[in-house]
N, C-alpha and C. Protein backbone atom coordinates (compact mmCIF):
# COMPACT_ATOMS: atom_id res chain seq x y z
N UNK A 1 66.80 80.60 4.64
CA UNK A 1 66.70 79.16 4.58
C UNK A 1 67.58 78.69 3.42
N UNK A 2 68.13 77.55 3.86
CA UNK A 2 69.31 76.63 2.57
C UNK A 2 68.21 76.35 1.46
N UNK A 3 68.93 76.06 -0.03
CA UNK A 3 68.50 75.63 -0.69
C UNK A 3 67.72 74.16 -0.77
N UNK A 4 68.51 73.34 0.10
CA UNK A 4 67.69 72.48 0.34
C UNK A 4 66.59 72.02 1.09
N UNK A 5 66.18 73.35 2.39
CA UNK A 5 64.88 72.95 3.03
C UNK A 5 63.94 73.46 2.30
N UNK A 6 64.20 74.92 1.09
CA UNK A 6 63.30 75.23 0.35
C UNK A 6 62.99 74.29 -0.40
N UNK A 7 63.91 73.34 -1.28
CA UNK A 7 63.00 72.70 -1.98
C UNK A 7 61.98 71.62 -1.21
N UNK A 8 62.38 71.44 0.14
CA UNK A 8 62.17 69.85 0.63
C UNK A 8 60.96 70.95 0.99
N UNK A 9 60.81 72.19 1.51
CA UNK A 9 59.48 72.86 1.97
C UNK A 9 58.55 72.82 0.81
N UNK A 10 58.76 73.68 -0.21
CA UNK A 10 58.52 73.31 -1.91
C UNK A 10 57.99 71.79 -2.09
N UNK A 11 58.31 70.97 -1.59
CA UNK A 11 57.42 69.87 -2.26
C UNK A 11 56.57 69.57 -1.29
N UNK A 12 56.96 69.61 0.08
CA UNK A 12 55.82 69.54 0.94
C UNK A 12 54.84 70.62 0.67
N UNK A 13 54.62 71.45 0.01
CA UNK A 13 53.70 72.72 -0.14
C UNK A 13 52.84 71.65 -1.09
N UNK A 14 53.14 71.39 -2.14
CA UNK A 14 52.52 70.88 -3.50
C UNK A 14 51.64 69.72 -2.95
N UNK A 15 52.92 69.04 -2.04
CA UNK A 15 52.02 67.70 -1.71
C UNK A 15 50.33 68.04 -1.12
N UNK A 16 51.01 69.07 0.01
CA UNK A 16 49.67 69.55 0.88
C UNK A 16 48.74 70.14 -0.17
N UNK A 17 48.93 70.82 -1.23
CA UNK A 17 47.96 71.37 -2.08
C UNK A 17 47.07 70.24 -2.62
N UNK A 18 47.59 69.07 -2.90
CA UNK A 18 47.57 67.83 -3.62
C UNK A 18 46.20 67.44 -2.76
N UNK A 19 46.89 67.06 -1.52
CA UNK A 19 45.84 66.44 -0.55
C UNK A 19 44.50 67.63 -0.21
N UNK A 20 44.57 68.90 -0.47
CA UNK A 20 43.50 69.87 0.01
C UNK A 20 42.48 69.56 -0.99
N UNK A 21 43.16 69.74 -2.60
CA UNK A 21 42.16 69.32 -3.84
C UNK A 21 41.44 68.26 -3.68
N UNK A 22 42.04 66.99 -3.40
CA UNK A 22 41.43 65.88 -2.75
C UNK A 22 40.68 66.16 -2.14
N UNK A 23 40.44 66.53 -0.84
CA UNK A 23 39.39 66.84 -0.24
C UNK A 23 38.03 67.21 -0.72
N UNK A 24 38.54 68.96 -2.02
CA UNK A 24 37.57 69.20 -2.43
C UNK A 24 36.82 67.95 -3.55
N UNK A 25 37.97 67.13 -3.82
CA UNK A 25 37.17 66.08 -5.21
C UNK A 25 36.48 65.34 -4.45
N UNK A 26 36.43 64.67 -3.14
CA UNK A 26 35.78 63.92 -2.30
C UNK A 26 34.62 64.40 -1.75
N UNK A 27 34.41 65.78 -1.45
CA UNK A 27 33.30 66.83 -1.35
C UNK A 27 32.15 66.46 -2.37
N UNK A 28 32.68 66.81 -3.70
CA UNK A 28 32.07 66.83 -4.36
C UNK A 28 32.07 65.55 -4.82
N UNK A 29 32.07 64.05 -4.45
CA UNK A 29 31.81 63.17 -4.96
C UNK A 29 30.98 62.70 -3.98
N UNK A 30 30.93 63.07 -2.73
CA UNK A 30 29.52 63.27 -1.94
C UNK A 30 30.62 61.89 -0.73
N UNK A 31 31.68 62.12 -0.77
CA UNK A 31 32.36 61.07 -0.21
C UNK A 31 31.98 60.44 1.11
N UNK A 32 31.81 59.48 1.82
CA UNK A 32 31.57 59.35 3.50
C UNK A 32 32.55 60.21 4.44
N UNK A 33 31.72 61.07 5.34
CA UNK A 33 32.41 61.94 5.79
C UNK A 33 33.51 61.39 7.21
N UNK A 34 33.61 59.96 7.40
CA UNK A 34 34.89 59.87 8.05
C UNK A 34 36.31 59.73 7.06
N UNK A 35 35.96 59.51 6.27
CA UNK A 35 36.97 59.59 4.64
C UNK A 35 37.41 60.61 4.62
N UNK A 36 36.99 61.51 4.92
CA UNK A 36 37.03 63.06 4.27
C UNK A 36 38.08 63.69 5.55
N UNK A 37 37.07 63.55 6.98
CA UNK A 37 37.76 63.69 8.37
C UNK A 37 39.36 63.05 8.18
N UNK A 38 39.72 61.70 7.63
CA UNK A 38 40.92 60.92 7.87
C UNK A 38 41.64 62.21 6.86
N UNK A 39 41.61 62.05 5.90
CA UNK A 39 42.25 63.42 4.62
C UNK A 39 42.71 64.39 5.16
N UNK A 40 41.70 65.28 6.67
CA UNK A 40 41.61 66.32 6.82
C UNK A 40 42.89 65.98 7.75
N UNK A 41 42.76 65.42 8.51
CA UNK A 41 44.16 64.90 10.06
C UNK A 41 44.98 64.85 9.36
N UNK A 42 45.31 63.82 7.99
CA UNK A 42 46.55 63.77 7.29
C UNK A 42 47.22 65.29 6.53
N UNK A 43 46.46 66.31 6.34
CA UNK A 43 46.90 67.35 5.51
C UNK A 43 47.35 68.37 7.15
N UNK A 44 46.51 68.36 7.72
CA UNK A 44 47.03 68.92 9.07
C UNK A 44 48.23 68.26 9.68
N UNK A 45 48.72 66.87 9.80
CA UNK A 45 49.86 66.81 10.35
C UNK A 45 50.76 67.32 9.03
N UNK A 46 50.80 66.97 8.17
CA UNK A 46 51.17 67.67 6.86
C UNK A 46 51.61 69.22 6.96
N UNK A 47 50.66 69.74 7.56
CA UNK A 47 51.25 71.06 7.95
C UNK A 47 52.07 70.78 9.19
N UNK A 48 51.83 70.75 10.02
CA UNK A 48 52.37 70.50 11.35
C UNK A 48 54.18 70.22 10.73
N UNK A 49 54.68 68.94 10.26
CA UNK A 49 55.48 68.61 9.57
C UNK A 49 56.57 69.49 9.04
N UNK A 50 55.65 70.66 7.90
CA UNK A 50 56.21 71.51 7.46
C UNK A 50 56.53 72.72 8.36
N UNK A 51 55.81 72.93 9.46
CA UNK A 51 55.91 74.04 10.26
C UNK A 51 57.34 73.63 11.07
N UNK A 52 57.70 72.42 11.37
CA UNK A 52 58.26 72.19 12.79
C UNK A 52 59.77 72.19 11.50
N UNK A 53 59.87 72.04 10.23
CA UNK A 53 60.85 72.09 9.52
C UNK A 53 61.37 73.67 8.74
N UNK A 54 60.19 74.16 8.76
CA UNK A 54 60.37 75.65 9.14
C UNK A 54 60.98 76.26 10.48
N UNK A 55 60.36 76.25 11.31
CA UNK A 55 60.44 76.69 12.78
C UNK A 55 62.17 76.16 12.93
N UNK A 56 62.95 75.30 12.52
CA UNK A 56 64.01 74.68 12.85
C UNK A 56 65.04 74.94 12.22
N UNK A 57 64.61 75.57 10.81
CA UNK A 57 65.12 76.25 9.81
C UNK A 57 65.92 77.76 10.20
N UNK A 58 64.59 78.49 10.70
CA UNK A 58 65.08 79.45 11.06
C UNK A 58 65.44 79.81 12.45
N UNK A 59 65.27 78.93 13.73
CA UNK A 59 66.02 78.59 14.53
C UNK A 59 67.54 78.48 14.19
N UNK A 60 67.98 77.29 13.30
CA UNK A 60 69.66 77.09 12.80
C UNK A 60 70.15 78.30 12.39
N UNK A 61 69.17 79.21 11.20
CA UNK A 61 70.39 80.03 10.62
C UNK A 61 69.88 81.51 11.21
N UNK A 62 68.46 82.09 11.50
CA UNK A 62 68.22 83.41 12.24
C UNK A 62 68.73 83.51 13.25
N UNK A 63 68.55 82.11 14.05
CA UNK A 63 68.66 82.71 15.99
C UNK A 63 70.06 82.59 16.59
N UNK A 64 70.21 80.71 15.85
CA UNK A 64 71.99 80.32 16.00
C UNK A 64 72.97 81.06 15.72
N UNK A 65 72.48 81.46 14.34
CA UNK A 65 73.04 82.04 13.12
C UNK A 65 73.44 83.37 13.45
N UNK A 66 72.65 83.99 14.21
CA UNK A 66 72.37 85.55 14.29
C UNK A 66 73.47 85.96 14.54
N UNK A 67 74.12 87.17 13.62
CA UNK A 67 74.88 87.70 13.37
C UNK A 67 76.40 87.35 12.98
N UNK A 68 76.22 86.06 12.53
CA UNK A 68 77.20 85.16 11.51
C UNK A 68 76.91 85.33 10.01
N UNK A 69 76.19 86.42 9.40
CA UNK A 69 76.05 86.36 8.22
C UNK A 69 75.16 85.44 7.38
N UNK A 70 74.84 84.28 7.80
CA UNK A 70 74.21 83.45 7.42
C UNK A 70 72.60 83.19 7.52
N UNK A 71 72.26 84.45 8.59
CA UNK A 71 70.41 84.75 8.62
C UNK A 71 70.23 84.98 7.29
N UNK A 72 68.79 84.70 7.06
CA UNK A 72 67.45 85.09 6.06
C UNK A 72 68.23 86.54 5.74
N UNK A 73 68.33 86.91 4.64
CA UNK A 73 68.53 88.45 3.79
C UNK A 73 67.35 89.37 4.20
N UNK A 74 66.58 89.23 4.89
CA UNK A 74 65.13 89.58 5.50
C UNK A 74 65.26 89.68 6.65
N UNK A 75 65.86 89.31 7.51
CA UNK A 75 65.61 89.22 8.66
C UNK A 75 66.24 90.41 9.60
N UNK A 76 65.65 91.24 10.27
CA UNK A 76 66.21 92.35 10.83
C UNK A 76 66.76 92.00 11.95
N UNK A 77 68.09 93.38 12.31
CA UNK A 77 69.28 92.80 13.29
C UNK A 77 68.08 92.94 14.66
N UNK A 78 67.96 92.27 15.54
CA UNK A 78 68.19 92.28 16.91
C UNK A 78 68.31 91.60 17.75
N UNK A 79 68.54 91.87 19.08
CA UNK A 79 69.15 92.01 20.12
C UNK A 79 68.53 90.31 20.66
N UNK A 80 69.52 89.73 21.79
CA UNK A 80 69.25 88.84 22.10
C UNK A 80 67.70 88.64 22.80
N UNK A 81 67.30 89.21 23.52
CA UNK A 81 66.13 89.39 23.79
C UNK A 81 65.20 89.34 23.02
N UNK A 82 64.96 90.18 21.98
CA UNK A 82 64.47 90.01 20.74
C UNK A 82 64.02 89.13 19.92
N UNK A 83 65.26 88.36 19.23
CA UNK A 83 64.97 87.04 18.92
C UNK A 83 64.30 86.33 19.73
N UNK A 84 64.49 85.90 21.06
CA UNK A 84 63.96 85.01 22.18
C UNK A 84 62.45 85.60 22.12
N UNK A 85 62.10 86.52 22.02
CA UNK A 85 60.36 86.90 22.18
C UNK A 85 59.94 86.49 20.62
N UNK A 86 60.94 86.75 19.60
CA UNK A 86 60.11 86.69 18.17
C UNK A 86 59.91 85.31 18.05
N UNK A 87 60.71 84.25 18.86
CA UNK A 87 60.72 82.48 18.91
C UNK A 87 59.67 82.67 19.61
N UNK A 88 59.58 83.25 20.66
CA UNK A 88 58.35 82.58 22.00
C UNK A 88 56.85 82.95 21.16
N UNK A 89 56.68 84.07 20.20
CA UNK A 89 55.71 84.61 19.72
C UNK A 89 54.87 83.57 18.76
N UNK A 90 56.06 83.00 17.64
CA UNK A 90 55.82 82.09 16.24
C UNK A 90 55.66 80.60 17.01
N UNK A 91 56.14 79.87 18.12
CA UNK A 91 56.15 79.02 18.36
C UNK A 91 54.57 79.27 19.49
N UNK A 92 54.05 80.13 19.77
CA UNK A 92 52.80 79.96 20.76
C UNK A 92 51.94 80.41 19.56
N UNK A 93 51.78 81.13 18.35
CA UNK A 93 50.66 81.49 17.38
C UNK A 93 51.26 79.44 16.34
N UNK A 94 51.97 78.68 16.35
CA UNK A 94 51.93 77.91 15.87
C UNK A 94 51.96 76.36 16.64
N UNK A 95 51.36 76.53 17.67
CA UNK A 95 51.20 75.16 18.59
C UNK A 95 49.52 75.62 18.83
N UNK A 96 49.00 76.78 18.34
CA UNK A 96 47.66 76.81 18.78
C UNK A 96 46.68 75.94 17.75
């Protein structure tokens, strides 16, 4: 991933941490629990957000990318097939 979706992922991480603490300070302030429910939808699309900017990330430079030098330093060589199942795998364990 570029330097710049890490940081833009990087602050969406913090933010989402931000909003989870919230939750717990609203817990414990005995908050009304549709308050709490609205928090909870907002930190979940929050993820959602960050996933689909992930997922797109390494779509551009693993799958596009693949074997232009420009994949993840992590990412092991294979085969067209391959990639296409490791997408079909991360994109059905992350729409569940």
């Amino acid at each position: 991933m570029n330097a710049d979706t890490k940081k833009r992922v990087a602050t969406r991480v913090k933010r989402i941490a931000g909003q989870v603490a919230g939750v717990e300070r609203m817990l414990a302030e005995d908050r009304y629990c549709v308050d709490v429910l609205h928090q909870i939808a907002a930190i979940r699309s929050a993820l959602d957000a960050m996933g689909v900017e992930l997922i797109t990330a390494h779509l551009e430079s693993c799958v596009v990318g693949h074997g232009s030098g420009c994949e993840h330093e992590k990412a092991k060589p294979m085969k067209r097939d391959e990639l296409l199942a490791e997408v079909r795998t991360v994109l059905s364990q992350f729409l569940k």
